[in-house]
Protein backbone atom coordinates (compact mmCIF):
# COMPACT_ATOMS: atom_id res chain seq x y z
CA UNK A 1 23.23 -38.74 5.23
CA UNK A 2 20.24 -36.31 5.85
CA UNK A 3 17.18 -38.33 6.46
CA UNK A 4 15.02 -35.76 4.83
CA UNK A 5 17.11 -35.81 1.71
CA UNK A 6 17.61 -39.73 1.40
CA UNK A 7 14.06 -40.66 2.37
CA UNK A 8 12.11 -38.42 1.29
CA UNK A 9 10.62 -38.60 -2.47
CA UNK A 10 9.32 -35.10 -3.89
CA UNK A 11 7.11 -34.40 -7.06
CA UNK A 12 5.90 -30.84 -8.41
CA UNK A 13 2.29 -30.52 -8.30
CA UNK A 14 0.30 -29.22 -10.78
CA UNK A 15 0.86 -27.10 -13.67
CA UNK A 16 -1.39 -24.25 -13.68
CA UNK A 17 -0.46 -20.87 -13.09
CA UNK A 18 -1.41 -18.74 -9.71
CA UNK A 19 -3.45 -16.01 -10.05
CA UNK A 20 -3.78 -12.43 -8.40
CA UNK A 21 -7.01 -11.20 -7.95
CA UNK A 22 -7.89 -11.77 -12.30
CA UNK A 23 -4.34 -11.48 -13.17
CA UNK A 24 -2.23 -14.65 -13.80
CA UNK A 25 1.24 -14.49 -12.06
CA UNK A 26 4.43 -16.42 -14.06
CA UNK A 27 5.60 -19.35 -12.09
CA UNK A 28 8.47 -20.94 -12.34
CA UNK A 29 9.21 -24.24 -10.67
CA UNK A 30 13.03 -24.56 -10.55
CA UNK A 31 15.36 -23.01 -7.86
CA UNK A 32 17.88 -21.67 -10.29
CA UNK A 33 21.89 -19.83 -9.40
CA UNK A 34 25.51 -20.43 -11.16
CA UNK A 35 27.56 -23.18 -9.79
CA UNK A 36 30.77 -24.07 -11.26
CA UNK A 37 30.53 -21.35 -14.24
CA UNK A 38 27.18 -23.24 -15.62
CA UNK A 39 22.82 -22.24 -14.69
CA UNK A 40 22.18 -25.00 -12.33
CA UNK A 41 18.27 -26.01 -11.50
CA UNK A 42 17.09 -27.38 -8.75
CA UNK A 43 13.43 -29.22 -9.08
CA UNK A 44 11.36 -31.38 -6.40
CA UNK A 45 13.57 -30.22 -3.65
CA UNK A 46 11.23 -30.53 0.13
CA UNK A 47 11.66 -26.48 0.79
CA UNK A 48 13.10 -27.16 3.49
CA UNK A 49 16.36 -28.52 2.12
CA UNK A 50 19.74 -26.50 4.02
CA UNK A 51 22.09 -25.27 1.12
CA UNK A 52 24.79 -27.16 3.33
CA UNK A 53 22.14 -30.26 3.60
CA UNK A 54 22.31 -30.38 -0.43
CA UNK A 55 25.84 -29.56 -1.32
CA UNK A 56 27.06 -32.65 1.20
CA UNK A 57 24.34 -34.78 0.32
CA UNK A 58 23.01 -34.65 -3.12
CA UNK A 59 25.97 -33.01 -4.54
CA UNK A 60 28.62 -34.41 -2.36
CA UNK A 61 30.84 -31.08 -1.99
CA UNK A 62 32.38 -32.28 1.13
CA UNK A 63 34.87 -29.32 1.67
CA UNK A 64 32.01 -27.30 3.60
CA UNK A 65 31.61 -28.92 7.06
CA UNK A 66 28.92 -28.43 9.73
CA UNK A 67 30.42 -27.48 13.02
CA UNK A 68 27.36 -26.27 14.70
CA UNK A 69 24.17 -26.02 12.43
CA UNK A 70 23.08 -22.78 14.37
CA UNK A 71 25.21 -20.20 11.75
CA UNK A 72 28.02 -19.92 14.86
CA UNK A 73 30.91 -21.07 13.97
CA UNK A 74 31.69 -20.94 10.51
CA UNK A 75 32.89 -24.07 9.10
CA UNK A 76 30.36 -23.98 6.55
CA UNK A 77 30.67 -20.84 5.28
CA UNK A 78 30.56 -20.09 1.21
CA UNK A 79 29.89 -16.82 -0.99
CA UNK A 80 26.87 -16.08 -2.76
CA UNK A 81 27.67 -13.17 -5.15
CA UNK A 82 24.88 -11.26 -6.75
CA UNK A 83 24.17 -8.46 -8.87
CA UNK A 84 24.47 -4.90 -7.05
CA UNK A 85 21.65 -2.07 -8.23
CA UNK A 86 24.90 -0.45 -10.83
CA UNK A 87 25.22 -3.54 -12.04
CA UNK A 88 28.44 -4.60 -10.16
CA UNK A 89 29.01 -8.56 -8.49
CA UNK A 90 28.95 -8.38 -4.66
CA UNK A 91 30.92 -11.48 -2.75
CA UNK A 92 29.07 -12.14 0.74
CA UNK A 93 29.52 -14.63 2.99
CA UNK A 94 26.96 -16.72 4.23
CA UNK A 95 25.88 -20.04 6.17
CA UNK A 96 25.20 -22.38 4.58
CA UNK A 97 23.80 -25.25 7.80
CA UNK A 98 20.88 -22.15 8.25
CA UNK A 99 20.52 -20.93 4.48
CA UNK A 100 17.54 -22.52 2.95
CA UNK A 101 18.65 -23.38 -1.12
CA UNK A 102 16.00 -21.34 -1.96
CA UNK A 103 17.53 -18.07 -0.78
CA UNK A 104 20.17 -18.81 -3.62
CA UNK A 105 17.90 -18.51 -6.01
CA UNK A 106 18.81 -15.79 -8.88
CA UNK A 107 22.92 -15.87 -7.25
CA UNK A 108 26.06 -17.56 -8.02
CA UNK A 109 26.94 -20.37 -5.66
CA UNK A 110 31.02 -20.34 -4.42
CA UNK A 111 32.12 -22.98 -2.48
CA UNK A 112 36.01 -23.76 -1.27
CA UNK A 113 36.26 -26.37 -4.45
CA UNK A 114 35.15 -23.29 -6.53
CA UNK A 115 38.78 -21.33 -5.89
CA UNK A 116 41.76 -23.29 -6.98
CA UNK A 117 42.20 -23.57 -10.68
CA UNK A 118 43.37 -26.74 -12.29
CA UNK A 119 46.96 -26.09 -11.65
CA UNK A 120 47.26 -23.42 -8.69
CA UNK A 121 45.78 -22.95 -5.35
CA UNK A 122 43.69 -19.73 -4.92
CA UNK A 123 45.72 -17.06 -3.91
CA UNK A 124 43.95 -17.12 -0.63
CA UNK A 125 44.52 -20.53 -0.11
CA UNK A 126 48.15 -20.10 -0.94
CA UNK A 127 48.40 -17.82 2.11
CA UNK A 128 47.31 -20.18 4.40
CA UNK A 129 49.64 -22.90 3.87
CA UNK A 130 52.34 -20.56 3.66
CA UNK A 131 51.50 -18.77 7.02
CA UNK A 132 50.71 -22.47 8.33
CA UNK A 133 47.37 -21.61 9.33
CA UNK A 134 45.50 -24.63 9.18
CA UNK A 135 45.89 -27.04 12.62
CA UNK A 136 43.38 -29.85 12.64
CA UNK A 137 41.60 -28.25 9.40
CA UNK A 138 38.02 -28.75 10.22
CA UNK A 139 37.72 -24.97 10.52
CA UNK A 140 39.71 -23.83 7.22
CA UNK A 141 37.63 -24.08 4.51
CA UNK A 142 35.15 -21.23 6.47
CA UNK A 143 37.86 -19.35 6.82
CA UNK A 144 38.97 -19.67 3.55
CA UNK A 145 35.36 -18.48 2.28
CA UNK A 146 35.08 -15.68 4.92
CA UNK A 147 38.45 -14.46 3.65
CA UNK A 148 37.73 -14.70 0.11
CA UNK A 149 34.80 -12.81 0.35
CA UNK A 150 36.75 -10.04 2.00
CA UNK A 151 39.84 -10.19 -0.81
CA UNK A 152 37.15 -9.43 -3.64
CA UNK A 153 35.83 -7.17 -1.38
CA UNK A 154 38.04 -4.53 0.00
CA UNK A 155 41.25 -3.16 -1.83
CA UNK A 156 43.53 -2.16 0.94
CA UNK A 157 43.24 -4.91 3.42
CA UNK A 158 43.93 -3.35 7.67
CA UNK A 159 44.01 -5.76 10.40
CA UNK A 160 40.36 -4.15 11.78
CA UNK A 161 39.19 -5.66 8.24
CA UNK A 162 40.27 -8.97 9.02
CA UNK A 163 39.41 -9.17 12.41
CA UNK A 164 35.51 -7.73 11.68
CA UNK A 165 35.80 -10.49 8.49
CA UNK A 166 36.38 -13.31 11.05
CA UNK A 167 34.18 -12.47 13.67
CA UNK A 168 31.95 -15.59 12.38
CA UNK A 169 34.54 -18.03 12.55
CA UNK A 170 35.87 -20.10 15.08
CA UNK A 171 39.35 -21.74 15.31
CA UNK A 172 38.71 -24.79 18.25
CA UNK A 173 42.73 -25.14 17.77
CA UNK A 174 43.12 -20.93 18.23
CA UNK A 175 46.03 -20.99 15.75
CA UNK A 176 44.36 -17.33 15.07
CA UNK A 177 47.30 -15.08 14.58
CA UNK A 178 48.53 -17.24 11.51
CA UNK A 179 45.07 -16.99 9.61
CA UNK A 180 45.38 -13.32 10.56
CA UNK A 181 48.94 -13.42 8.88
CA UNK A 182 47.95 -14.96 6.00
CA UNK A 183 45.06 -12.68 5.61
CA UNK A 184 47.16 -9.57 5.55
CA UNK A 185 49.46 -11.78 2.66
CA UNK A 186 46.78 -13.16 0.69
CA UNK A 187 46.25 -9.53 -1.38
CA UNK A 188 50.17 -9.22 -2.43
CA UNK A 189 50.25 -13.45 -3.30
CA UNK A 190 47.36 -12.24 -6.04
CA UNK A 191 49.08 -9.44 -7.22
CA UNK A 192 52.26 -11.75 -8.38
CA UNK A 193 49.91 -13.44 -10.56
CA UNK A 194 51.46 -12.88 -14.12
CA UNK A 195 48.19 -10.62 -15.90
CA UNK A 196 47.87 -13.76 -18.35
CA UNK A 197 46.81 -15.80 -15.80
CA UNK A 198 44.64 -13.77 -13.83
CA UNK A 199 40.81 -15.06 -13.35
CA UNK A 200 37.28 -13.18 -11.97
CA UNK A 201 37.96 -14.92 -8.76
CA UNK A 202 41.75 -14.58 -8.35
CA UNK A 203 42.12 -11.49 -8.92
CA UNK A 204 42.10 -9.37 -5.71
CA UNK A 205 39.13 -6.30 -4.86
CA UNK A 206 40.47 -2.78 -6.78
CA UNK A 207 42.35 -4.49 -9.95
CA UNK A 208 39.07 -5.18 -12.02
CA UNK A 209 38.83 -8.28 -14.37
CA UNK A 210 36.00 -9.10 -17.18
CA UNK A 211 33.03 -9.84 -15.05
CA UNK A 212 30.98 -9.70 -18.51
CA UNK A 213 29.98 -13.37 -18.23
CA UNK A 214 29.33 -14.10 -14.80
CA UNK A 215 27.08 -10.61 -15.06
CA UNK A 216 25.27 -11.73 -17.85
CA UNK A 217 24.37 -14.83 -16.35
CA UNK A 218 23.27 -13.44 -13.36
CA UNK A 219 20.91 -11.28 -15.54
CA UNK A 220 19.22 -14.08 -17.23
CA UNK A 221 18.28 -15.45 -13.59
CA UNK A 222 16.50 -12.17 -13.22
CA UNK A 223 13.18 -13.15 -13.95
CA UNK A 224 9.82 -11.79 -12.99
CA UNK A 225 9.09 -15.49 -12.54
CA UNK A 226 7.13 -16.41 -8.71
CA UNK A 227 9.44 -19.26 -7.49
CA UNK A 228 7.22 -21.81 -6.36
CA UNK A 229 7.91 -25.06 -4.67
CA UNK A 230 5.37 -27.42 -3.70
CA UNK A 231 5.25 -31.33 -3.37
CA UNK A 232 4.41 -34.28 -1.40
CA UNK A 233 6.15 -36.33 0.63
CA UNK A 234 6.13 -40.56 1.14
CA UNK A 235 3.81 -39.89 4.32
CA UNK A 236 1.31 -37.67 1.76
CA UNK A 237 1.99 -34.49 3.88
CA UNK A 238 2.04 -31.28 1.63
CA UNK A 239 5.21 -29.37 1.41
CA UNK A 240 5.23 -25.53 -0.28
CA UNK A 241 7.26 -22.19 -0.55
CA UNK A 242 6.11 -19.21 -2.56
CA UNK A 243 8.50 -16.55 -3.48
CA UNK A 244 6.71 -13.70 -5.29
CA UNK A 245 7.91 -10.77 -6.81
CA UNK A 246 5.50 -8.11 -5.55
CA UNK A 247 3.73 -7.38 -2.56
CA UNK A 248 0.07 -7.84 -4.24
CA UNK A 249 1.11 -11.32 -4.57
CA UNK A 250 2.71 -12.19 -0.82
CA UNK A 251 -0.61 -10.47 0.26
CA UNK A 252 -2.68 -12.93 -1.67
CA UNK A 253 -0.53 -15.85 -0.36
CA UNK A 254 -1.54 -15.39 3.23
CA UNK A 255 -4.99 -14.56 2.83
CA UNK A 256 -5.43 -18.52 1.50
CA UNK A 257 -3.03 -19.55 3.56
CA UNK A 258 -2.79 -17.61 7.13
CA UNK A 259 -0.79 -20.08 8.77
CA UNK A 260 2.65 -19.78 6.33
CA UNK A 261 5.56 -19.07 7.99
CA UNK A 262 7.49 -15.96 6.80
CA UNK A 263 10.75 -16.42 5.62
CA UNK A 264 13.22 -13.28 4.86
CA UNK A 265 17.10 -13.96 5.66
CA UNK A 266 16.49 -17.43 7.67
CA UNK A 267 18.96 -17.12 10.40
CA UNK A 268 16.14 -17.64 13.10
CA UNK A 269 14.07 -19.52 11.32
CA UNK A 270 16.94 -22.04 9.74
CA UNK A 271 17.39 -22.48 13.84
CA UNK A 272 13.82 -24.03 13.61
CA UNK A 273 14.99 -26.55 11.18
CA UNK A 274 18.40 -27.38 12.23
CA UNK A 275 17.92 -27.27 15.90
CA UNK A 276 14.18 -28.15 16.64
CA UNK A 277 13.81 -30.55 13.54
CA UNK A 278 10.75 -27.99 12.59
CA UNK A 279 9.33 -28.84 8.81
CA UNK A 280 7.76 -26.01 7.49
CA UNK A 281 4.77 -27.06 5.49
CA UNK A 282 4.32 -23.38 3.63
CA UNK A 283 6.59 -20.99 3.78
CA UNK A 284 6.25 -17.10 2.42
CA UNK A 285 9.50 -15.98 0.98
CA UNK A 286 9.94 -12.19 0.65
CA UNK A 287 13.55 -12.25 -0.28
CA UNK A 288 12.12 -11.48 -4.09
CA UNK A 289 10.05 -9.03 -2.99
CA UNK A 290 11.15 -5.44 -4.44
CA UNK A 291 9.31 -3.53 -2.69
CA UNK A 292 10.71 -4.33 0.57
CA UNK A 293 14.18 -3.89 -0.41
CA UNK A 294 14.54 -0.49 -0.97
CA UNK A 295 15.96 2.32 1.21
CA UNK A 296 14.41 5.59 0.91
CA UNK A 297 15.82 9.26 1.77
CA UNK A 298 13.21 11.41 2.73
CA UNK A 299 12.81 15.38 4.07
CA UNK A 300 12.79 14.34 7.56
CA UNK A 301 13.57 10.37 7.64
CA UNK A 302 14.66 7.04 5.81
CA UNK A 303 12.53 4.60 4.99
CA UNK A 304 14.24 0.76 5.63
CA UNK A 305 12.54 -1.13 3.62
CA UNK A 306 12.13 -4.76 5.50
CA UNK A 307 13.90 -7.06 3.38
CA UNK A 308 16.70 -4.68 3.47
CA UNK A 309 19.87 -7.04 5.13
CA UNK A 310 21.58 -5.76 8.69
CA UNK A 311 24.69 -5.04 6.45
CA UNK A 312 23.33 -3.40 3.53
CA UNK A 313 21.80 -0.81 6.32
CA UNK A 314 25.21 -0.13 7.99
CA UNK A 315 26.55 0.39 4.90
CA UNK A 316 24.13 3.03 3.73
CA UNK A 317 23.82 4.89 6.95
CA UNK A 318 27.23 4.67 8.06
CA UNK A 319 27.91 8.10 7.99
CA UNK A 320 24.62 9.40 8.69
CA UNK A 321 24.18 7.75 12.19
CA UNK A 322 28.08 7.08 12.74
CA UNK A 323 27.04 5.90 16.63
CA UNK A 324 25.54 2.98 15.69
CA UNK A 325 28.98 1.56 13.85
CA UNK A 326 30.12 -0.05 16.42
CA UNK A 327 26.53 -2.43 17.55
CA UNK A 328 26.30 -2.77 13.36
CA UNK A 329 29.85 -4.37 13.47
CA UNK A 330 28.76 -6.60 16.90
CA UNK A 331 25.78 -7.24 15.59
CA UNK A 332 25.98 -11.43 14.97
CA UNK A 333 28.93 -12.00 12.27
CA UNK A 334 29.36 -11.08 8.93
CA UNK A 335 27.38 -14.22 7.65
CA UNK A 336 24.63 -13.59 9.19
CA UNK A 337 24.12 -9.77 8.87
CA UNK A 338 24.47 -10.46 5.29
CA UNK A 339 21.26 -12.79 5.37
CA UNK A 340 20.08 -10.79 8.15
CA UNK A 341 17.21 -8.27 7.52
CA UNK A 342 15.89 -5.53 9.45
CA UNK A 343 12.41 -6.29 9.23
CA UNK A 344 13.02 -10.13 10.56
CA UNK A 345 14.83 -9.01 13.66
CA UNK A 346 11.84 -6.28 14.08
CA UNK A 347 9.63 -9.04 13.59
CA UNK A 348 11.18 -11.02 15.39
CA UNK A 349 9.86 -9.32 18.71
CA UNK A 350 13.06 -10.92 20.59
CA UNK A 351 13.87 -9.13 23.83
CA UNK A 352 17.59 -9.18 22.82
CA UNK A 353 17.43 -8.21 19.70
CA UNK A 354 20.14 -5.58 19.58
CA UNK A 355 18.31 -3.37 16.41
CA UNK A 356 15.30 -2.66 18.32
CA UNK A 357 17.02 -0.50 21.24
CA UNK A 358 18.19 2.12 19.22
CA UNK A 359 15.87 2.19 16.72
CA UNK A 360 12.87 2.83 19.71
CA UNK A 361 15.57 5.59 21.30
CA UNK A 362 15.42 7.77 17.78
CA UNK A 363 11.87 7.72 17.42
CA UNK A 364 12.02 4.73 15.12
CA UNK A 365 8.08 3.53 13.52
CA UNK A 366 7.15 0.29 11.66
CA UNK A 367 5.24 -0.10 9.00
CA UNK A 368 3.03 -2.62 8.56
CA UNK A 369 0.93 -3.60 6.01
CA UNK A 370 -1.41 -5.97 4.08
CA UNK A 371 -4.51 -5.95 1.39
CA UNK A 372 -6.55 -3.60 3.31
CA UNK A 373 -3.74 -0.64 3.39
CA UNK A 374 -0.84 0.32 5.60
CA UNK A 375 -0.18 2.03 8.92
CA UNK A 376 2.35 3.14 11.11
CA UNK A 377 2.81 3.37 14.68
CA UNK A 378 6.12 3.56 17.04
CA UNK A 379 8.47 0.63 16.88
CA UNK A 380 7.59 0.53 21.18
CA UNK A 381 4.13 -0.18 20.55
CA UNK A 382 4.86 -3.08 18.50
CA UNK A 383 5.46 -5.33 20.83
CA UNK A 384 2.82 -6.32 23.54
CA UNK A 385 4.66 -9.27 25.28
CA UNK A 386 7.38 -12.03 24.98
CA UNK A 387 7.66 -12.92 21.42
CA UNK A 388 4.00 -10.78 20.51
CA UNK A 389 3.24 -8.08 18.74
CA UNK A 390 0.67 -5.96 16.75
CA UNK A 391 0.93 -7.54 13.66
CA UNK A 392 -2.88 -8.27 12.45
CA UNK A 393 -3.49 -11.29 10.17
CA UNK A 394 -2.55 -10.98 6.39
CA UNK A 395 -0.17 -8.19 7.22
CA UNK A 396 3.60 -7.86 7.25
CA UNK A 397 5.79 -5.52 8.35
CA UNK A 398 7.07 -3.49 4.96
CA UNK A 399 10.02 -1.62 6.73
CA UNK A 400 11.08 1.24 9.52
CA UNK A 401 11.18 5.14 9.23
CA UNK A 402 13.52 6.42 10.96
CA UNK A 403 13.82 10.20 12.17
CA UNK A 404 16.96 11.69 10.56
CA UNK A 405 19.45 13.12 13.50
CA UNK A 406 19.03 16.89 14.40
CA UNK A 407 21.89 19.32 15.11
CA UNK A 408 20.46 18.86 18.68
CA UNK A 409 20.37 15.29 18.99
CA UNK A 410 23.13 13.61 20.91
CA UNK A 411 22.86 9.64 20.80
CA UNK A 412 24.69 7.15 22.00
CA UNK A 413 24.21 2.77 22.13
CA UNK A 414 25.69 0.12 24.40
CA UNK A 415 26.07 -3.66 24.14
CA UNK A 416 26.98 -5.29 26.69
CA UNK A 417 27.71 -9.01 26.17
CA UNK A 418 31.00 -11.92 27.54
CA UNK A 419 32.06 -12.14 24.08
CA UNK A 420 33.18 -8.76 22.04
CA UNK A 421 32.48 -10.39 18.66
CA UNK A 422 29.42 -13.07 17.29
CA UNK A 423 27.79 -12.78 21.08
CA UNK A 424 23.89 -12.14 21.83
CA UNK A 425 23.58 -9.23 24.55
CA UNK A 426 23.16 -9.76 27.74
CA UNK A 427 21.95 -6.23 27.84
CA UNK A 428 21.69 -3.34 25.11
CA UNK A 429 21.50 0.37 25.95
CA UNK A 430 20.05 3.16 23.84
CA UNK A 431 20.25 6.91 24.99
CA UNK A 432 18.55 10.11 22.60
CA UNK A 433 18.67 13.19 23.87
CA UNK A 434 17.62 16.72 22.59
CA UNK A 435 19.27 19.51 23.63
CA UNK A 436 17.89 23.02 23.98
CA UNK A 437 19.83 25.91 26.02
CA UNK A 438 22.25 23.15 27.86
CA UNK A 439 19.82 21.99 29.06
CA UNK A 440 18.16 17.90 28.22
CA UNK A 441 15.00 19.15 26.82
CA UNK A 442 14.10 15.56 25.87
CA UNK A 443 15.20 12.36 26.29
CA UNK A 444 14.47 8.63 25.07
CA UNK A 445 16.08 5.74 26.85
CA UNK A 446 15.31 2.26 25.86
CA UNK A 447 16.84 -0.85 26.67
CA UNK A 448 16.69 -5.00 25.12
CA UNK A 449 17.57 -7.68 27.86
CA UNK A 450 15.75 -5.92 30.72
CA UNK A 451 12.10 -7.23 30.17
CA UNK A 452 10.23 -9.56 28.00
CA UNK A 453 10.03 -6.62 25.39
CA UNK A 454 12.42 -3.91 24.08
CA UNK A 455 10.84 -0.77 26.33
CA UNK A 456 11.62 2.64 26.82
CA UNK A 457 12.52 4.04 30.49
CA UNK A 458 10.00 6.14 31.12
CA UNK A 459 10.63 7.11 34.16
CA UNK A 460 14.23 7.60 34.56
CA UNK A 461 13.37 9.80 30.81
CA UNK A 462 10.57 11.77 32.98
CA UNK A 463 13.93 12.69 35.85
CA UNK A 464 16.45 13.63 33.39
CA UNK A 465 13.92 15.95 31.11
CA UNK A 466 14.46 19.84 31.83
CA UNK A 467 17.95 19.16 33.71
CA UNK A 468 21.32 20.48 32.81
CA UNK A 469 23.72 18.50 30.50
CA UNK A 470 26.38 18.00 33.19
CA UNK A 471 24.31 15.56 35.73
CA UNK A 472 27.09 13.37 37.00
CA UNK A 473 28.86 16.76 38.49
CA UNK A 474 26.80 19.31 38.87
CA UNK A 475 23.64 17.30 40.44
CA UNK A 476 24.96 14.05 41.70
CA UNK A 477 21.73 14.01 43.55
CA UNK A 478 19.32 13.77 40.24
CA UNK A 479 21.77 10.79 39.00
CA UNK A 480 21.18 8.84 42.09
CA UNK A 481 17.34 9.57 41.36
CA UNK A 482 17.70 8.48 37.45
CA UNK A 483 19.67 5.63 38.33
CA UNK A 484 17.31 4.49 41.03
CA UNK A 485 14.50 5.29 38.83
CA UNK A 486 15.51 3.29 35.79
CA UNK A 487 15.85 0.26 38.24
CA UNK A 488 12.51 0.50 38.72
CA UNK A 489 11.41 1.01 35.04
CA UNK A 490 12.09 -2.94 34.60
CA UNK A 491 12.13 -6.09 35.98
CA UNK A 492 14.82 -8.13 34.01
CA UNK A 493 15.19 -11.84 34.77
CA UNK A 494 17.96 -14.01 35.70
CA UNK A 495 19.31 -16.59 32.63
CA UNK A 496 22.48 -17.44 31.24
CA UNK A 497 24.02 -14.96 30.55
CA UNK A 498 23.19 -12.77 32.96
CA UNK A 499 21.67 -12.36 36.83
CA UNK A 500 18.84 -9.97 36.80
CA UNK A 501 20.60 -7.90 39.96
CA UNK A 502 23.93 -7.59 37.12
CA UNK A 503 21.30 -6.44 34.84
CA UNK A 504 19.87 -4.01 36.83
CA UNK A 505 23.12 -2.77 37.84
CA UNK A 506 25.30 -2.50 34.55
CA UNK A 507 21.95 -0.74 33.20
CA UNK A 508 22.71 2.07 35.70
CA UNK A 509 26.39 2.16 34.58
CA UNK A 510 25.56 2.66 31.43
CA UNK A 511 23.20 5.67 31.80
CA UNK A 512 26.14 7.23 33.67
CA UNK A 513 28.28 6.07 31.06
CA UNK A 514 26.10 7.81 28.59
CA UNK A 515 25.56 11.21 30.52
CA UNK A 516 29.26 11.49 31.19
CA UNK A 517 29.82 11.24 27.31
CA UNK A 518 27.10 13.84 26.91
CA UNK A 519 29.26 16.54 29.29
CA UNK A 520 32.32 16.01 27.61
CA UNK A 521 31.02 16.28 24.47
CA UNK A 522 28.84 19.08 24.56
């Protein structure tokens, strides 16, 4: 068992309610989401608790495993389905070893003993046996979830579905191509099932069932309630995670208590706790937080708010910036883009973060802001060195605008990594160009993995201004200049998963990657 679970005693403290500024805020104490078809609350839980930590431990669900504890390989996936803005239940898979249990809070909870009814396996479940897809079986119940998720998900099922769904999921026995199989089975198995017998979760994406209860529910956990958690442990240290509902109130939060660590989707900072054996004593949780969860169209740009996840933002500006598709769909696995948010991997300030490339290449700004008022400046002057940025005390970064694409913008993005799928870069490209008269008249290159920041390529952008479209042909001499140029613009280092020389070199593939793309398409 979990140390931290079995020894550790935890009491609520105090009953009073918070207040903003004159105004009292409504607390609640309890972290409260369906499991098994009934409201189940969760008090004196250390805020630290995994959601994997307490379904093993406290409620012994055994059927999610931990393979890695770093939100890698899978085996503990489940599905967290929530309430959509029309009103609708979305499945998502997440990971449970790096999900706090309070980022359940307000969802239904499905695990792999929440499928199979009384006297059938789940239809998803039936495939796998039948397509004998389970070897040494440590593995199956996360890819049981993952494919779950995607059966109440999408209605005609392609093989590109299935292998994008299982990008977060390793098999150590590679018996992949059955799971595949029974994937592309697992839709027709739930469309045998006689109508009589048909539940919410058996009944496969495009044939809708009676969601009326399971919506309902999940409307009475819609509270304007502040989750609060706070206790004390044997040792008498203090333990606490706030979750408001508006921005007034996460401002108030860190101006008493500057030194909380913000929490939005958790798949860095559930690292922290799995991995480092971190214990957060107060944690600011903005997953509640409205205001940062909205997208925004506007004349000339879209506003992301920052609690907006990596895969609610591909899905939204999918069409409207179809070059990204491709680094959206590399981007981690389908877990963790669905915790993911965009303002946590800004925030993040990570040199490989592979959202911070393109965004700085279209012109991308943060906004930041805290009790005093907001402001805005470009994403590149964010950061001023490994892991630091601008970010003032009391403030947090409330989302991105980003520049809407011009008839005379041509953008592309790279990622370069060993693995295709669930890899961190070992490099990541971004090229923006505007075009006037075939000619470049302005470019924006920026790169992750080549410094201890995301930074543009200034230089190489200052060679390529004011030339003509085809480079590589027509003036082989300025693409030996760029290329030498951009070597120049940074001084990557030599890790893991890549030598800084490699760096330095596929970086200068990649521009002429990227300017022989721009000939032949323009």
């Amino acid at each position: 068992m979990n140390r931290t679970t079995t020894f550790r005693c935890w009491f609520l403290r105090g009953a009073t309610l918070p207040t903003v500024g004159a105004e009292t805020v409504p607390t609640r104490y309890d972290v409260r989401f369906v499991l098994d078809g009934g409201v189940h609350s969760v008090t004196n839980i250390d805020p630290n608790t995994t959601l994997l930590n307490y379904l093993r431990d406290t409620l012994h669900k055994t059927g999610t495993k931990e393979g890695c504890a770093e939100g890698d390989c899978g085996a503990c996936t489940v599905v967290a389905a929530s309430l959509t803005s029309d009103g609708n239940v979305s499945y998502q898979a997440i990971n449970a070893c790096i999900a706090l249990l309070p980022a359940l809070d307000g969802c239904e909870l499905l695990t792999v003993e929440s499928l199979a009814s009384s006297n059938n396996l789940h239809p998803v479940q039936q495939a796998m046996v039948a397509a004998h897809a389970s070897q040494c079986g440590f593995c199956t119940p996360g890819f049981v979830m993952s494919l779950f998720a995607l059966y109440k998900t999408v209605a005609d099922i392609t093989r590109q579905d299935v292998n994008d769904c299982l990008a977060g999921n390793l098999c150590r026995c590679t018996g992949y191509r059955p799971i595949v199989d029974a994937a592309l089975d697992m839709r027709s198995l739930g469309m045998a099932i006689p109508a009589d017998e048909r539940s919410r979760l058996n009944t496969p994406a495009g044939h809708g069932t009676d969601d009326t209860h399971i919506v309902a529910m999940l409307h009475a956990l819609q509270d304007e309630h502040t989750l609060q958690l706070q206790g004390t442990d044997i040792d008498g240290a203090t333990r606490s995670l706030r979750a408001p509902r508006h921005l007034s109130e996460a401002y108030a939060f860190l101006e008493t208590t500057p030194d909380a660590t913000i929490l939005a989707g958790g798949t860095d900072v559930g690292l922290w706790i799995t991995k480092q054996h971190a214990e957060l004593s107060n944690v600011l949780h903005l997953r509640n937080v409205d205001e940062l969860r909205k997208i925004e169209e506007h004349a000339h740009h879209w506003f992301v708010g920052a609690g907006v996840s990596i895969t609610r933002l591909h899905e939204t500006l999918r069409d409207t910036w179809s070059s990204l598709d491709e680094l959206w769909r590399r981007f981690a696995s389908p877990p963790i883009r669905n915790a993911a948010t965009i303002g946590g991997n800004v925030a993040n300030g990570s040199p490989i973060g592979d959202s911070m490339p393109p965004l700085i290449a279209l012109g991308a700004k943060v906004v930041l802001g805290s009790s005093d008022g907001a402001r805005t400046l470009p994403l590149e002057q964010f950061y001023k060195g490994y892991r630091q940025t601008d970010l003032r005390a009391g403030e947090l970064v409330l989302g991105v605008n980003l520049p809407k694409p011009t008839a005379s913008q041509f953008f592309r993005v790279y990622k370069i990594s060993k693995r295709m799928d669930q890899d961190i870069s070992a490099l990541c490209g971004a090229f923006a160009v505007d075009i006037q008269d075939d000619q470049i008249a302005e470019c924006r290159i920026a790169f992750g993995g080549m410094a201890a920041i995301p930074a543009r390529a200034h230089g190489c952008e200052q060679v390529l201004s004011g030339q003509v479209l085809d480079v590589v042909h027509e003036q082989p001499d300025v693409l030996e200049s760029a290329r030498t140029v951009l070597a120049a613009d940074y001084t990557p280092i030599s890790d893991l998963r890549a030598s800084g020389r490699y760096r330095q070199l596929v970086a200068g593939n990649l521009l002429e990657k990227f300017l022989l793309e721009l000939a032949e398409c323009t």
